[in-house]
PDB file of N, CA and C in Angstrom:
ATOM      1  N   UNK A   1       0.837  -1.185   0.000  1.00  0.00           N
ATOM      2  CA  UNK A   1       0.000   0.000   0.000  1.00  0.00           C
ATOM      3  C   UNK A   1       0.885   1.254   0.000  1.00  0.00           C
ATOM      4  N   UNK A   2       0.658   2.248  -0.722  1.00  0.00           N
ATOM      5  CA  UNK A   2       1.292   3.525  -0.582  1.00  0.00           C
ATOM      6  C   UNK A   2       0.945   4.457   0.158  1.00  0.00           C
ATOM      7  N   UNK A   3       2.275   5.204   0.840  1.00  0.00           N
ATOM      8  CA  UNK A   3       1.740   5.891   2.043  1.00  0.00           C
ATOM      9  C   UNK A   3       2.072   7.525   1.664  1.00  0.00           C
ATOM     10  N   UNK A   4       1.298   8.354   2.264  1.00  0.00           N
ATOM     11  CA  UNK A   4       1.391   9.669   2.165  1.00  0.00           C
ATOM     12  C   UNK A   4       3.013  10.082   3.055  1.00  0.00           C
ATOM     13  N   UNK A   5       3.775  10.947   2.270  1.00  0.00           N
ATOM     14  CA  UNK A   5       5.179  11.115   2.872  1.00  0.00           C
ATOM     15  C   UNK A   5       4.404  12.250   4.043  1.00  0.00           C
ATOM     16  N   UNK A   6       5.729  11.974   5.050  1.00  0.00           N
ATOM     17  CA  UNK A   6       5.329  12.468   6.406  1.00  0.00           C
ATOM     18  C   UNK A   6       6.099  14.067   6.112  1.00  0.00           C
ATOM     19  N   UNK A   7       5.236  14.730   7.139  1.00  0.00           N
ATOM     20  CA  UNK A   7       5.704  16.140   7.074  1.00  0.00           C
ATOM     21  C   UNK A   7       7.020  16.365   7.253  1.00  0.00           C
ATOM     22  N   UNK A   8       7.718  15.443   7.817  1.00  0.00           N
ATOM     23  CA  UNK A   8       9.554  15.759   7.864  1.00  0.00           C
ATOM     24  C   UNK A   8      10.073  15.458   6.336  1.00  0.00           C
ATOM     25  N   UNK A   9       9.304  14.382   5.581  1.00  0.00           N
ATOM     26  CA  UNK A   9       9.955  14.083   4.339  1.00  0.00           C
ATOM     27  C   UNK A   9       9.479  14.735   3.462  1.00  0.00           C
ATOM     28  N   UNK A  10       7.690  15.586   3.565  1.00  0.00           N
ATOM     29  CA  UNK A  10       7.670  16.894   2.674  1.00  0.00           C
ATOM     30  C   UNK A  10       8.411  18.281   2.577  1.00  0.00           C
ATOM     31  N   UNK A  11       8.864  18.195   3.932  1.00  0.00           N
ATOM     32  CA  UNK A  11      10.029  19.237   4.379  1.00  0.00           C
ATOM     33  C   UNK A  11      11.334  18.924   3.583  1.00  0.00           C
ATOM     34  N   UNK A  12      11.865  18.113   3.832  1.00  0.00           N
ATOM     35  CA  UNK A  12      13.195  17.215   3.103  1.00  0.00           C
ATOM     36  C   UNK A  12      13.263  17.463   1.448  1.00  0.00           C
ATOM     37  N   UNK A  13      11.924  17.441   0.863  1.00  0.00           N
ATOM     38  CA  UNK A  13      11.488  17.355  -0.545  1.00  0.00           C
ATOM     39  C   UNK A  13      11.680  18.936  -0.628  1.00  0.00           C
ATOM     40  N   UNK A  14      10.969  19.286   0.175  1.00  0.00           N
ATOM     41  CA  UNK A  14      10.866  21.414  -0.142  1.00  0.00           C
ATOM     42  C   UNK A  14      12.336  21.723  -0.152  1.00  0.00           C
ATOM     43  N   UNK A  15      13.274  21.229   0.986  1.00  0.00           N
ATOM     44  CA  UNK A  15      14.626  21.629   1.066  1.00  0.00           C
ATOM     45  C   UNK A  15      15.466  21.267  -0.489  1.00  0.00           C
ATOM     46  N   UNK A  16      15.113  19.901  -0.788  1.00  0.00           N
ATOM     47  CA  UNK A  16      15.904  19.484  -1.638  1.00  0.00           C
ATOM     48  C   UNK A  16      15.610  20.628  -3.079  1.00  0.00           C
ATOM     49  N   UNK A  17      14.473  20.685  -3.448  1.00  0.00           N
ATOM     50  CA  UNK A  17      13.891  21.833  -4.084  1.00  0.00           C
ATOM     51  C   UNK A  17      14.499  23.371  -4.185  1.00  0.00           C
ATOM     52  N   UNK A  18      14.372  24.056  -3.442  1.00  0.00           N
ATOM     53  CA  UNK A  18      15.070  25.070  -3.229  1.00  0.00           C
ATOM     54  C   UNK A  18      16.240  25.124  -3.108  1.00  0.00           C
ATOM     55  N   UNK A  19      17.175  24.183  -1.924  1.00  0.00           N
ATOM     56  CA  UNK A  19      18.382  23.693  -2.432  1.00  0.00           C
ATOM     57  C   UNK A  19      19.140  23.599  -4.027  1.00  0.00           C
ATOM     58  N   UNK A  20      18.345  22.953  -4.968  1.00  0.00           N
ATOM     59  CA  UNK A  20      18.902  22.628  -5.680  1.00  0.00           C
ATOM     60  C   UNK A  20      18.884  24.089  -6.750  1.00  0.00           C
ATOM     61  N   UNK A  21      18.005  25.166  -6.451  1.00  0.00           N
ATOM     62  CA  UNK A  21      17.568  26.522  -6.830  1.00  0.00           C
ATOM     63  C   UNK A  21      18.527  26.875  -6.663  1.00  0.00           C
ATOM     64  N   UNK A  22      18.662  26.935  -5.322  1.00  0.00           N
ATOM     65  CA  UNK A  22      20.058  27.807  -4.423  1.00  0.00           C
ATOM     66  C   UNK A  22      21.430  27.766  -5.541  1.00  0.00           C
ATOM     67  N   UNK A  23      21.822  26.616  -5.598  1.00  0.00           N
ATOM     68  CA  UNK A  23      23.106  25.930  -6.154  1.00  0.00           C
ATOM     69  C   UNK A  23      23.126  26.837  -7.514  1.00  0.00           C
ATOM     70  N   UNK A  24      22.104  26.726  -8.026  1.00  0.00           N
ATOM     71  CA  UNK A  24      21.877  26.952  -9.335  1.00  0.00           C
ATOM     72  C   UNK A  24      22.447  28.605  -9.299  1.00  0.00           C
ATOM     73  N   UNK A  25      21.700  28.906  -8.908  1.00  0.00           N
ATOM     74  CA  UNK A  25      22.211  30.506  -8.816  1.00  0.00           C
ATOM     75  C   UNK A  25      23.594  31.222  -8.397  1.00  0.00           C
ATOM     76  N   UNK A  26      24.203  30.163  -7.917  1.00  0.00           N
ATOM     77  CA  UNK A  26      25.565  30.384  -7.141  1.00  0.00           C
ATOM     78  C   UNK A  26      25.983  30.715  -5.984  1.00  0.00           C
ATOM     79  N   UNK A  27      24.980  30.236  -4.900  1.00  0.00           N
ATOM     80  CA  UNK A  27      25.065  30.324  -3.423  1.00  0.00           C
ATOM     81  C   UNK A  27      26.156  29.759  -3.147  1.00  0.00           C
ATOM     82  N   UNK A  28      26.954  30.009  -2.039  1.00  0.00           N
ATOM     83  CA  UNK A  28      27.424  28.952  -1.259  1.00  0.00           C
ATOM     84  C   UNK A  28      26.886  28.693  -0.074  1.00  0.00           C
ATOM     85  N   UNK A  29      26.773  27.510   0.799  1.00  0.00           N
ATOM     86  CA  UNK A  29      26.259  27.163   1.828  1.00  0.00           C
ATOM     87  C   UNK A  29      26.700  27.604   2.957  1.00  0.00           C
ATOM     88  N   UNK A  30      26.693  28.463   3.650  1.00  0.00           N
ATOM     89  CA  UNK A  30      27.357  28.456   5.302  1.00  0.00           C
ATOM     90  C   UNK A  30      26.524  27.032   6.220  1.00  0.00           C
ATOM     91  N   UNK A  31      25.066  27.108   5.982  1.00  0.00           N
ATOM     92  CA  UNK A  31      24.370  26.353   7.162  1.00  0.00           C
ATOM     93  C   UNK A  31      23.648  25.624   6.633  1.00  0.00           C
ATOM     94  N   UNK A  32      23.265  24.734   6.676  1.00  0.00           N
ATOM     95  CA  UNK A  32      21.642  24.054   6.244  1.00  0.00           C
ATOM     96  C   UNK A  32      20.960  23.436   7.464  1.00  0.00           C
ATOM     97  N   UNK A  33      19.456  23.199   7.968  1.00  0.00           N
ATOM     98  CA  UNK A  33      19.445  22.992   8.914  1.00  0.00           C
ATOM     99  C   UNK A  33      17.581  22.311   8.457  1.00  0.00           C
ATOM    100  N   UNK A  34      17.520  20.911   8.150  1.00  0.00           N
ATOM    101  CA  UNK A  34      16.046  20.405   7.833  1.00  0.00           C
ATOM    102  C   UNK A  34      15.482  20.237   8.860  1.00  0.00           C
ATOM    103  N   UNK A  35      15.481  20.443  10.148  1.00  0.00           N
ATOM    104  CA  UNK A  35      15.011  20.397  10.796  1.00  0.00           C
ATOM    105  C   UNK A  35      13.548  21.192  11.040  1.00  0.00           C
ATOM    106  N   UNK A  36      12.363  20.496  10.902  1.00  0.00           N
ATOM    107  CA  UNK A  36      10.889  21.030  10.949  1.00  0.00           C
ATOM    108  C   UNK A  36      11.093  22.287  12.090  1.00  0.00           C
ATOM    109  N   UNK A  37      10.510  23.533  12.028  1.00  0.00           N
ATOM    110  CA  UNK A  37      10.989  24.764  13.227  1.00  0.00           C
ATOM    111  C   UNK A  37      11.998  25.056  13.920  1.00  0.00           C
ATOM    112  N   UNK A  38      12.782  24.746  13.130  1.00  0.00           N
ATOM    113  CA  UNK A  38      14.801  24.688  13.212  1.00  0.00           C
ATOM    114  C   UNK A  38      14.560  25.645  12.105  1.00  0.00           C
ATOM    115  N   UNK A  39      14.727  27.241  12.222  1.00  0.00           N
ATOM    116  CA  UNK A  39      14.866  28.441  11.583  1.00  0.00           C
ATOM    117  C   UNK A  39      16.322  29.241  11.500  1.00  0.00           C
ATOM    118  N   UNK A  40      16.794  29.932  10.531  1.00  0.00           N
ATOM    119  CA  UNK A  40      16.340  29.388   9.063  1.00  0.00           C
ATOM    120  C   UNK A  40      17.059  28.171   9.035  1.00  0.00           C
ATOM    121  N   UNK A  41      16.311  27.471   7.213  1.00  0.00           N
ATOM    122  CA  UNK A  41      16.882  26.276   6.930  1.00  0.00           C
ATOM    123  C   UNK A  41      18.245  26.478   6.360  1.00  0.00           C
ATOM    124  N   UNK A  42      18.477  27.418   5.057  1.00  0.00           N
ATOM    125  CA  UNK A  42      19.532  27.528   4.885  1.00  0.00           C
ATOM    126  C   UNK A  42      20.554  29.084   5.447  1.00  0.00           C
ATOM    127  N   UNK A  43      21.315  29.158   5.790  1.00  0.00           N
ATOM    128  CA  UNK A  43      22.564  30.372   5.647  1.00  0.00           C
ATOM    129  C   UNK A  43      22.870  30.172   4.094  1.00  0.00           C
ATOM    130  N   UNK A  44      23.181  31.476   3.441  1.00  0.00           N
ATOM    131  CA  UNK A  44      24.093  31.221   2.424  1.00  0.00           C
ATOM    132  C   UNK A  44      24.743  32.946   2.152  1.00  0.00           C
ATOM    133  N   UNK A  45      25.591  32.014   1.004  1.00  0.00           N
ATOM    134  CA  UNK A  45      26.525  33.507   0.884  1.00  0.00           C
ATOM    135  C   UNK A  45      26.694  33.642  -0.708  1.00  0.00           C
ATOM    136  N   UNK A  46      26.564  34.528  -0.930  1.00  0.00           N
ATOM    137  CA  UNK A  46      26.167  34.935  -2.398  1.00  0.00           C
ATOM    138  C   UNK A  46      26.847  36.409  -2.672  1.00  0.00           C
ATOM    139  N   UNK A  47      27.899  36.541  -3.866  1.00  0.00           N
ATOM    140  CA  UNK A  47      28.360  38.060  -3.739  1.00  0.00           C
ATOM    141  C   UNK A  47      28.474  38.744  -2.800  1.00  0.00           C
ATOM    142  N   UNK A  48      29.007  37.738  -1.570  1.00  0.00           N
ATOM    143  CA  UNK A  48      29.839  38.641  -0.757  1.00  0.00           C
ATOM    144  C   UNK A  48      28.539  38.769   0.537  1.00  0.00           C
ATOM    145  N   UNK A  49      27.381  38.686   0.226  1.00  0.00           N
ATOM    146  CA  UNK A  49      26.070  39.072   0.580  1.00  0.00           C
ATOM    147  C   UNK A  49      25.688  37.911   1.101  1.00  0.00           C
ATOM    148  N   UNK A  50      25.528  38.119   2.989  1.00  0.00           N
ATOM    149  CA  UNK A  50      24.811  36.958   3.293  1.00  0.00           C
ATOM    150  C   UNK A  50      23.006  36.575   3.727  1.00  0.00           C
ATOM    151  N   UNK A  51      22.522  35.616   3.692  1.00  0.00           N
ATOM    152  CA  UNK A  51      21.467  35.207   2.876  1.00  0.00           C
ATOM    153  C   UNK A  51      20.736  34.508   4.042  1.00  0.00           C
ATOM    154  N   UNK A  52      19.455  34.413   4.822  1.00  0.00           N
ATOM    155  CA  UNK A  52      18.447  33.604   5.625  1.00  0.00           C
ATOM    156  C   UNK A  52      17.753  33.090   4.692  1.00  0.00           C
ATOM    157  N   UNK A  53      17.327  31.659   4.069  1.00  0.00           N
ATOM    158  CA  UNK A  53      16.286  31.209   3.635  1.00  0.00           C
ATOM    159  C   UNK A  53      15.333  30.572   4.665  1.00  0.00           C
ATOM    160  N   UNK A  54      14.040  30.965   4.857  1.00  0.00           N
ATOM    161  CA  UNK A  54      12.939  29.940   5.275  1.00  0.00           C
ATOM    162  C   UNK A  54      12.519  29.179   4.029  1.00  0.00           C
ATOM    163  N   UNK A  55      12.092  27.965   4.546  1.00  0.00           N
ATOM    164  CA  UNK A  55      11.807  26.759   3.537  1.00  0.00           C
ATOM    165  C   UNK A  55      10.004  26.463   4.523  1.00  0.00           C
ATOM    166  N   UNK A  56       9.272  26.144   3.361  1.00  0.00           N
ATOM    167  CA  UNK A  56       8.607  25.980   3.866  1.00  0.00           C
ATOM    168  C   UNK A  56       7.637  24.814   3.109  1.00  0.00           C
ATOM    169  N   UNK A  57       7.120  24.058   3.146  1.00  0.00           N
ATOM    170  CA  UNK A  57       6.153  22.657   2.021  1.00  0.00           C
ATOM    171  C   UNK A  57       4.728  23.151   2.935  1.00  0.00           C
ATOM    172  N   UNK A  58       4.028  23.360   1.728  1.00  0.00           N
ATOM    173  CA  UNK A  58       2.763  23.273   1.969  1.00  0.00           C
ATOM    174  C   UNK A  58       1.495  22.768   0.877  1.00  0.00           C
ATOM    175  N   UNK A  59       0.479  22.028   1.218  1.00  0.00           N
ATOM    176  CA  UNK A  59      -0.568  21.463   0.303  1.00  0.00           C
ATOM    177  C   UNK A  59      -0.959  22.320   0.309  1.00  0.00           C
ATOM    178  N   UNK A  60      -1.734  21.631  -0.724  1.00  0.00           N
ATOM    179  CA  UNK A  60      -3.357  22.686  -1.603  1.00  0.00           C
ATOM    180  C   UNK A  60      -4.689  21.928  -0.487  1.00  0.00           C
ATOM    181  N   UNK A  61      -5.051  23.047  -0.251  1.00  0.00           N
ATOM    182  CA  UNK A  61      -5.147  24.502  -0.920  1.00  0.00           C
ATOM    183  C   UNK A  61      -4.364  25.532  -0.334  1.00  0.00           C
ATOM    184  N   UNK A  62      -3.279  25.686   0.153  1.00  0.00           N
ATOM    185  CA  UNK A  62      -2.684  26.837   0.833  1.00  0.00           C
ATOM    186  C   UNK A  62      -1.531  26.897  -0.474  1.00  0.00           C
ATOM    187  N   UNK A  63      -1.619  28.458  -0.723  1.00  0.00           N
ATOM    188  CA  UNK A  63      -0.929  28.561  -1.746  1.00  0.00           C
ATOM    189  C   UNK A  63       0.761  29.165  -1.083  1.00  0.00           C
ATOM    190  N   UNK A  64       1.669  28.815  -1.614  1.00  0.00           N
ATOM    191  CA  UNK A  64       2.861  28.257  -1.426  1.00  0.00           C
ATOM    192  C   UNK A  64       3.314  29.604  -1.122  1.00  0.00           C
ATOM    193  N   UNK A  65       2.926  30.378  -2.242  1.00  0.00           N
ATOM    194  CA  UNK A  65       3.901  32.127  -1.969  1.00  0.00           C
ATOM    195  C   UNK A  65       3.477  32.992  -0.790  1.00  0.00           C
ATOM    196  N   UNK A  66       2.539  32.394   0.521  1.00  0.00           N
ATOM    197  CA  UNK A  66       1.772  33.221   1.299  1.00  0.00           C
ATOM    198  C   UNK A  66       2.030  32.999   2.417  1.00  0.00           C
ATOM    199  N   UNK A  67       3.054  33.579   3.139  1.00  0.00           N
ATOM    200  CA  UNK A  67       4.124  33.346   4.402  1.00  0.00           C
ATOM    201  C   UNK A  67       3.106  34.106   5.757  1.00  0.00           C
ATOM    202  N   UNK A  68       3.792  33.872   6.978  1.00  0.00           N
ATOM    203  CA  UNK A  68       3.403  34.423   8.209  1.00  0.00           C
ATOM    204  C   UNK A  68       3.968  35.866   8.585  1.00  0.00           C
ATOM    205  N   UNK A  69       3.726  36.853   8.105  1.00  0.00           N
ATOM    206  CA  UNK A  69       4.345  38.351   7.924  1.00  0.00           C
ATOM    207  C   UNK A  69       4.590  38.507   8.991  1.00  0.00           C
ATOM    208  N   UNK A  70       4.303  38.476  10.082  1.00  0.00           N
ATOM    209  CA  UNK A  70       4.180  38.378  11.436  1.00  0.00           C
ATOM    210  C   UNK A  70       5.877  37.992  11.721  1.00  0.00           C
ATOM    211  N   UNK A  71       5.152  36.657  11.490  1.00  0.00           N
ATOM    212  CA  UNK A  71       6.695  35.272  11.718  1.00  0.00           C
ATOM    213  C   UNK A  71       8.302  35.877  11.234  1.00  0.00           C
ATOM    214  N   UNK A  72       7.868  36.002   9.806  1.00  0.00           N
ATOM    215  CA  UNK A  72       8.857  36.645   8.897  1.00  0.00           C
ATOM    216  C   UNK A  72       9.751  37.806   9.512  1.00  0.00           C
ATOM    217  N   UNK A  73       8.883  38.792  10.177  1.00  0.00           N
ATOM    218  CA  UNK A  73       9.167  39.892  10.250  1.00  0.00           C
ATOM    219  C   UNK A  73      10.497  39.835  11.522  1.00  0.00           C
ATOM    220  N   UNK A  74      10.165  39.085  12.157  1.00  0.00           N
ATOM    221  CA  UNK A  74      10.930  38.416  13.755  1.00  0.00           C
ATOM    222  C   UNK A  74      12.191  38.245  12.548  1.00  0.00           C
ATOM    223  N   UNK A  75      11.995  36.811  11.958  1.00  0.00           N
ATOM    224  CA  UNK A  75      13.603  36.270  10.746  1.00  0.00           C
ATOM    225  C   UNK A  75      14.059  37.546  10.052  1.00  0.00           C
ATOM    226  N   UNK A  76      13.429  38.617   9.588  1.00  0.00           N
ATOM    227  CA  UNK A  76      14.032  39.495   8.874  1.00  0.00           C
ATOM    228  C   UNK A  76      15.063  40.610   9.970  1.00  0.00           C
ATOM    229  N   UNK A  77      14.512  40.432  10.877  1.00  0.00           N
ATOM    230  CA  UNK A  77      15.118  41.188  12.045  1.00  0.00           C
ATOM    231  C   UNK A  77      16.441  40.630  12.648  1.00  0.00           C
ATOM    232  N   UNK A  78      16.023  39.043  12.720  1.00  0.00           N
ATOM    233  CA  UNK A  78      17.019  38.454  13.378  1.00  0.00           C
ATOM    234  C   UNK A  78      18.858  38.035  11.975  1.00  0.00           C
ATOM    235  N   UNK A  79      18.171  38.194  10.942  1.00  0.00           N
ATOM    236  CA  UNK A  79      18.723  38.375   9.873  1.00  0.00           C
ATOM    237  C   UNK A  79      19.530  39.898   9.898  1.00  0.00           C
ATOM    238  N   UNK A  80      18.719  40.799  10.125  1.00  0.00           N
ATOM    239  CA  UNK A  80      19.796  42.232  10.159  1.00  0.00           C
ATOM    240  C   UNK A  80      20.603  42.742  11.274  1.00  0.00           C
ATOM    241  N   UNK A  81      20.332  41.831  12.294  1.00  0.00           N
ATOM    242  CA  UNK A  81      21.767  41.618  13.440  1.00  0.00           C
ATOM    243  C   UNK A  81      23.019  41.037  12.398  1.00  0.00           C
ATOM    244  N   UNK A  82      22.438  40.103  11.481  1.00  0.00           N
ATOM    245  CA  UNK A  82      23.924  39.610  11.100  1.00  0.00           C
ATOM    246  C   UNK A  82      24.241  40.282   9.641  1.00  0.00           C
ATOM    247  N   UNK A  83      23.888  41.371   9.283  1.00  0.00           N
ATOM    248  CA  UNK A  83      23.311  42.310   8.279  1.00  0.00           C
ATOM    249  C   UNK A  83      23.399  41.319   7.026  1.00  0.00           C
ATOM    250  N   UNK A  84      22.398  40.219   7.042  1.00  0.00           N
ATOM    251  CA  UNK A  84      22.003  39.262   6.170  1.00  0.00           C
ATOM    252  C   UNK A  84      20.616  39.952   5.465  1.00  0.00           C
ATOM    253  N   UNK A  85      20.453  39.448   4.134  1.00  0.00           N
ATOM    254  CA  UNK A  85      18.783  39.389   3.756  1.00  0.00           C
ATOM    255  C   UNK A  85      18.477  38.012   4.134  1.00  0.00           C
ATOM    256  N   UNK A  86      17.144  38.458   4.178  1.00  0.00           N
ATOM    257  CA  UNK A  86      15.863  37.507   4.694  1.00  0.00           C
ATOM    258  C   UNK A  86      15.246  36.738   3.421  1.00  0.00           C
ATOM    259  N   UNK A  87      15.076  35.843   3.047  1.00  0.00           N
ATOM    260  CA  UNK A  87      14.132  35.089   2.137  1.00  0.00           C
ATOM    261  C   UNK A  87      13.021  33.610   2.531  1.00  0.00           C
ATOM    262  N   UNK A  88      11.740  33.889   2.048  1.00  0.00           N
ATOM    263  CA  UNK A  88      11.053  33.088   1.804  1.00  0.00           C
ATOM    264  C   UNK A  88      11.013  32.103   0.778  1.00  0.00           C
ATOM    265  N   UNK A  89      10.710  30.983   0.729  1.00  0.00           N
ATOM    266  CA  UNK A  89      10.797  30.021   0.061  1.00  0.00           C
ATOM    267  C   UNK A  89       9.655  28.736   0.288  1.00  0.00           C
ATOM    268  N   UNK A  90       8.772  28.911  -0.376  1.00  0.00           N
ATOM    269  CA  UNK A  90       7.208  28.251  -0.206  1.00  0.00           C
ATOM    270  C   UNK A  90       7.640  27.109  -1.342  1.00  0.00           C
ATOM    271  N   UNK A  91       7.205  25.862  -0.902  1.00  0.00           N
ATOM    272  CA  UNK A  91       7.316  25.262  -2.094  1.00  0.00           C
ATOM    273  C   UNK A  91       5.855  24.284  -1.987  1.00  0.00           C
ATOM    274  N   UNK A  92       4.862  24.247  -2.599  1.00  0.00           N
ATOM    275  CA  UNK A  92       3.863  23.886  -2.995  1.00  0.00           C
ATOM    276  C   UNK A  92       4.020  22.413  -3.340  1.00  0.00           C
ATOM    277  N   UNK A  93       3.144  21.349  -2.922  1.00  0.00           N
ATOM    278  CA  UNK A  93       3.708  19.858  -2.817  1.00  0.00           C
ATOM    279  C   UNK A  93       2.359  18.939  -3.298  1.00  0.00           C
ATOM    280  N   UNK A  94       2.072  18.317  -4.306  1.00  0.00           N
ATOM    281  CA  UNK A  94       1.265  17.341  -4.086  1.00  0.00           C
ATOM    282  C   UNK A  94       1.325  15.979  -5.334  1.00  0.00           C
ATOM    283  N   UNK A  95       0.276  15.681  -4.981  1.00  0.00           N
ATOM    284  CA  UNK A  95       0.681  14.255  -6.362  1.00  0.00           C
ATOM    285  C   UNK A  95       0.779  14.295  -7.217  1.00  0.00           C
ATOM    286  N   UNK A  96       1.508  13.762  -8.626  1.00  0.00           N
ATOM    287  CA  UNK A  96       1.749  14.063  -9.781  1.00  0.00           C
ATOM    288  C   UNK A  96       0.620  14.185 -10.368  1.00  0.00           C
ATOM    289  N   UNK A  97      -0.545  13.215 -10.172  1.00  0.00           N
ATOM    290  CA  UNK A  97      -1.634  13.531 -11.416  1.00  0.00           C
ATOM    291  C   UNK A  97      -2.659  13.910 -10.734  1.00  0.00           C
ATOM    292  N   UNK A  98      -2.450  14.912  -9.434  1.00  0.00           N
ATOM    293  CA  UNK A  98      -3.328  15.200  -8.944  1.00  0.00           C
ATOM    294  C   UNK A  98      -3.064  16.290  -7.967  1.00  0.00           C
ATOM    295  N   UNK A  99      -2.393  17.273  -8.341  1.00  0.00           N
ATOM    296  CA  UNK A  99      -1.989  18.365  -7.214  1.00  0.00           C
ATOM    297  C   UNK A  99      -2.629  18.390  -5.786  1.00  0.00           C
ATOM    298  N   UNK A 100      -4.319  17.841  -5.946  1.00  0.00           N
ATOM    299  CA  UNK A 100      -5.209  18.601  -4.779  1.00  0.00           C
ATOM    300  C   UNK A 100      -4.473  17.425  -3.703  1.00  0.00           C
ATOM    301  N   UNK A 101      -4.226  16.354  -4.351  1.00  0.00           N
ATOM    302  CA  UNK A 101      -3.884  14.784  -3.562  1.00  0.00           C
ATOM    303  C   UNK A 101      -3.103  14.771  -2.745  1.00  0.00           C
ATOM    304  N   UNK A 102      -2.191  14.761  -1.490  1.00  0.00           N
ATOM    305  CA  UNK A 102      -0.965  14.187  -0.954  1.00  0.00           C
ATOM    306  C   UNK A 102       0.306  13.194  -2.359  1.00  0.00           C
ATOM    307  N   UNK A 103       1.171  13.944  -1.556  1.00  0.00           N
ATOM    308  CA  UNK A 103       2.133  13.095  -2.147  1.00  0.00           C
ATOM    309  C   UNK A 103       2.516  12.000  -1.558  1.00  0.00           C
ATOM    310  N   UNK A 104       2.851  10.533  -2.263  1.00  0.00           N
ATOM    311  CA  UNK A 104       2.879   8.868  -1.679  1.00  0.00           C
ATOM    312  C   UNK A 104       4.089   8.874  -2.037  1.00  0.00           C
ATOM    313  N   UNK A 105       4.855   7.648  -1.364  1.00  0.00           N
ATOM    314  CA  UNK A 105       6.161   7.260  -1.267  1.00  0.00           C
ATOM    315  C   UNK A 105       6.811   7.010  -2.699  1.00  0.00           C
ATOM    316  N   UNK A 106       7.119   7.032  -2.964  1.00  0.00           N
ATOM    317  CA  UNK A 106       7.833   6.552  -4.420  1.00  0.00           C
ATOM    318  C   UNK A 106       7.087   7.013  -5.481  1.00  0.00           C
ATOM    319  N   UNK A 107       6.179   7.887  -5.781  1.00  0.00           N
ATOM    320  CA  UNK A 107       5.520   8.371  -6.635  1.00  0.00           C
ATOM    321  C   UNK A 107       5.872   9.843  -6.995  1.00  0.00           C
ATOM    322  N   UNK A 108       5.506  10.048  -8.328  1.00  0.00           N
ATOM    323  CA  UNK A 108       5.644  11.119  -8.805  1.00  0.00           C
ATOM    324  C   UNK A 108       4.842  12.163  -8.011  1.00  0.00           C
ATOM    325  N   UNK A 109       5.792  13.724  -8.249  1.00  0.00           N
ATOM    326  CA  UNK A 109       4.743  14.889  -7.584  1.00  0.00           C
ATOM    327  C   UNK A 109       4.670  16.036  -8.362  1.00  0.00           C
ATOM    328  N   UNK A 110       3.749  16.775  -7.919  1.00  0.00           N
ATOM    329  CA  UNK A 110       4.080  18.161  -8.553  1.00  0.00           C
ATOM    330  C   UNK A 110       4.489  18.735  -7.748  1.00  0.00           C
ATOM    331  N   UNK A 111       4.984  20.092  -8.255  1.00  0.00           N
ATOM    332  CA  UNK A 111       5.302  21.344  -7.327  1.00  0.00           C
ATOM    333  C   UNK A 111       4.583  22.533  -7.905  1.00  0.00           C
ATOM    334  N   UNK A 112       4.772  23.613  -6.587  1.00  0.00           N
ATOM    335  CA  UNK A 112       4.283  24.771  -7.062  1.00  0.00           C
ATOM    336  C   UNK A 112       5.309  25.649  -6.554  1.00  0.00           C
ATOM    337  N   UNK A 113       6.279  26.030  -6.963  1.00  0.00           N
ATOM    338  CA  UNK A 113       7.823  26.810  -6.757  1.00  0.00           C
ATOM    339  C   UNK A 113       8.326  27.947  -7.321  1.00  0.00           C
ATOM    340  N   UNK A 114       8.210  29.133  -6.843  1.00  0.00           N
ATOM    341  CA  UNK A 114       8.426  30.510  -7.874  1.00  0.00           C
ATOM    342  C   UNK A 114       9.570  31.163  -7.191  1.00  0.00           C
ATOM    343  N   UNK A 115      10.374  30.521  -6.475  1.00  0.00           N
ATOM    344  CA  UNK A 115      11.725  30.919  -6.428  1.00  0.00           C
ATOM    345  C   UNK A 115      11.674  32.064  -4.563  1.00  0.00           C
ATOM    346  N   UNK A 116      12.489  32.127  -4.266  1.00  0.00           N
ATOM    347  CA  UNK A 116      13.228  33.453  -3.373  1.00  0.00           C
ATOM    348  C   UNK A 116      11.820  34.545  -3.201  1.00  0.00           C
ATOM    349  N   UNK A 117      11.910  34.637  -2.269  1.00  0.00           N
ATOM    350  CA  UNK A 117      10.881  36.128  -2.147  1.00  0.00           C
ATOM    351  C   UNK A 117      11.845  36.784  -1.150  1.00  0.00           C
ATOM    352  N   UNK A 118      12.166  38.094  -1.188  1.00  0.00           N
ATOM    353  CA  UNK A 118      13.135  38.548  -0.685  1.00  0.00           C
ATOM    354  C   UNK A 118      11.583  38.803   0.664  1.00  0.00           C
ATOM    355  N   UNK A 119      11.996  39.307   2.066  1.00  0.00           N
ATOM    356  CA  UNK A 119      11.433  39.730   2.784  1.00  0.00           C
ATOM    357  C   UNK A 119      11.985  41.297   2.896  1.00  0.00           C
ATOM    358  N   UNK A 120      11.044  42.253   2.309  1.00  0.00           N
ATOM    359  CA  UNK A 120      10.802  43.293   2.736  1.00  0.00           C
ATOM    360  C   UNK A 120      10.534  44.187   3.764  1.00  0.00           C
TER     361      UNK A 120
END
């Protein structure tokens, strides 16, 4: 029987996701940290410029780009002690032929992923 991946391994999936964004763009890593409310997930360093990512996996219907401004606002703060930017990173998670569905173990998924949102 196939099982719905657990919120640490939709987390794991969001990291690997953005992670692999990150790379792409030419981050380097100071920190990574998958740990579910272990904030932020990644440190990085980019042109000299260092970097807070929150990672975050969420189903449908909660749409992926729509963070806790509140929450954020605390990380963007705690980010300009280390005169870092702040970023969001929503990554939208569900079954391949069925977005509204959970994602199952070994099965295909979709995403819903539009990159970095700087926190303002």
């Amino acid at each position: 029987m196939l099982k719905p991946l657990s919120k640490q391994e939709l987390h794991n999936l969001a990291m690997n996701i953005v992670g692999e964004d990150m790379k792409a763009q030419g981050f380097e890593f100071l920190g990574v940290n998958s740990k579910i409310g272990k904030d932020p997930q990644f440190v990085g360093l980019k042109n000299k410029d260092l970097h807070f990512v929150i990672v975050r996996s969420v189903a449908y219907p909660q749409d992926a780009n729509i963070y806790d401004p509140v929450f954020m606002q605390t990380i963007k703060e705690h980010a300009l002690k280390f005169e870092a930017k702040a970023y969001y990173a929503g990554v939208g998670l569900g079954h391949g032929s069925d977005y509204a569905n959970p994602v199952l173990k070994d099965q295909e998924y979709t995403m819903v992923y539009k990159g970095l949102q700087e926190i303002v």
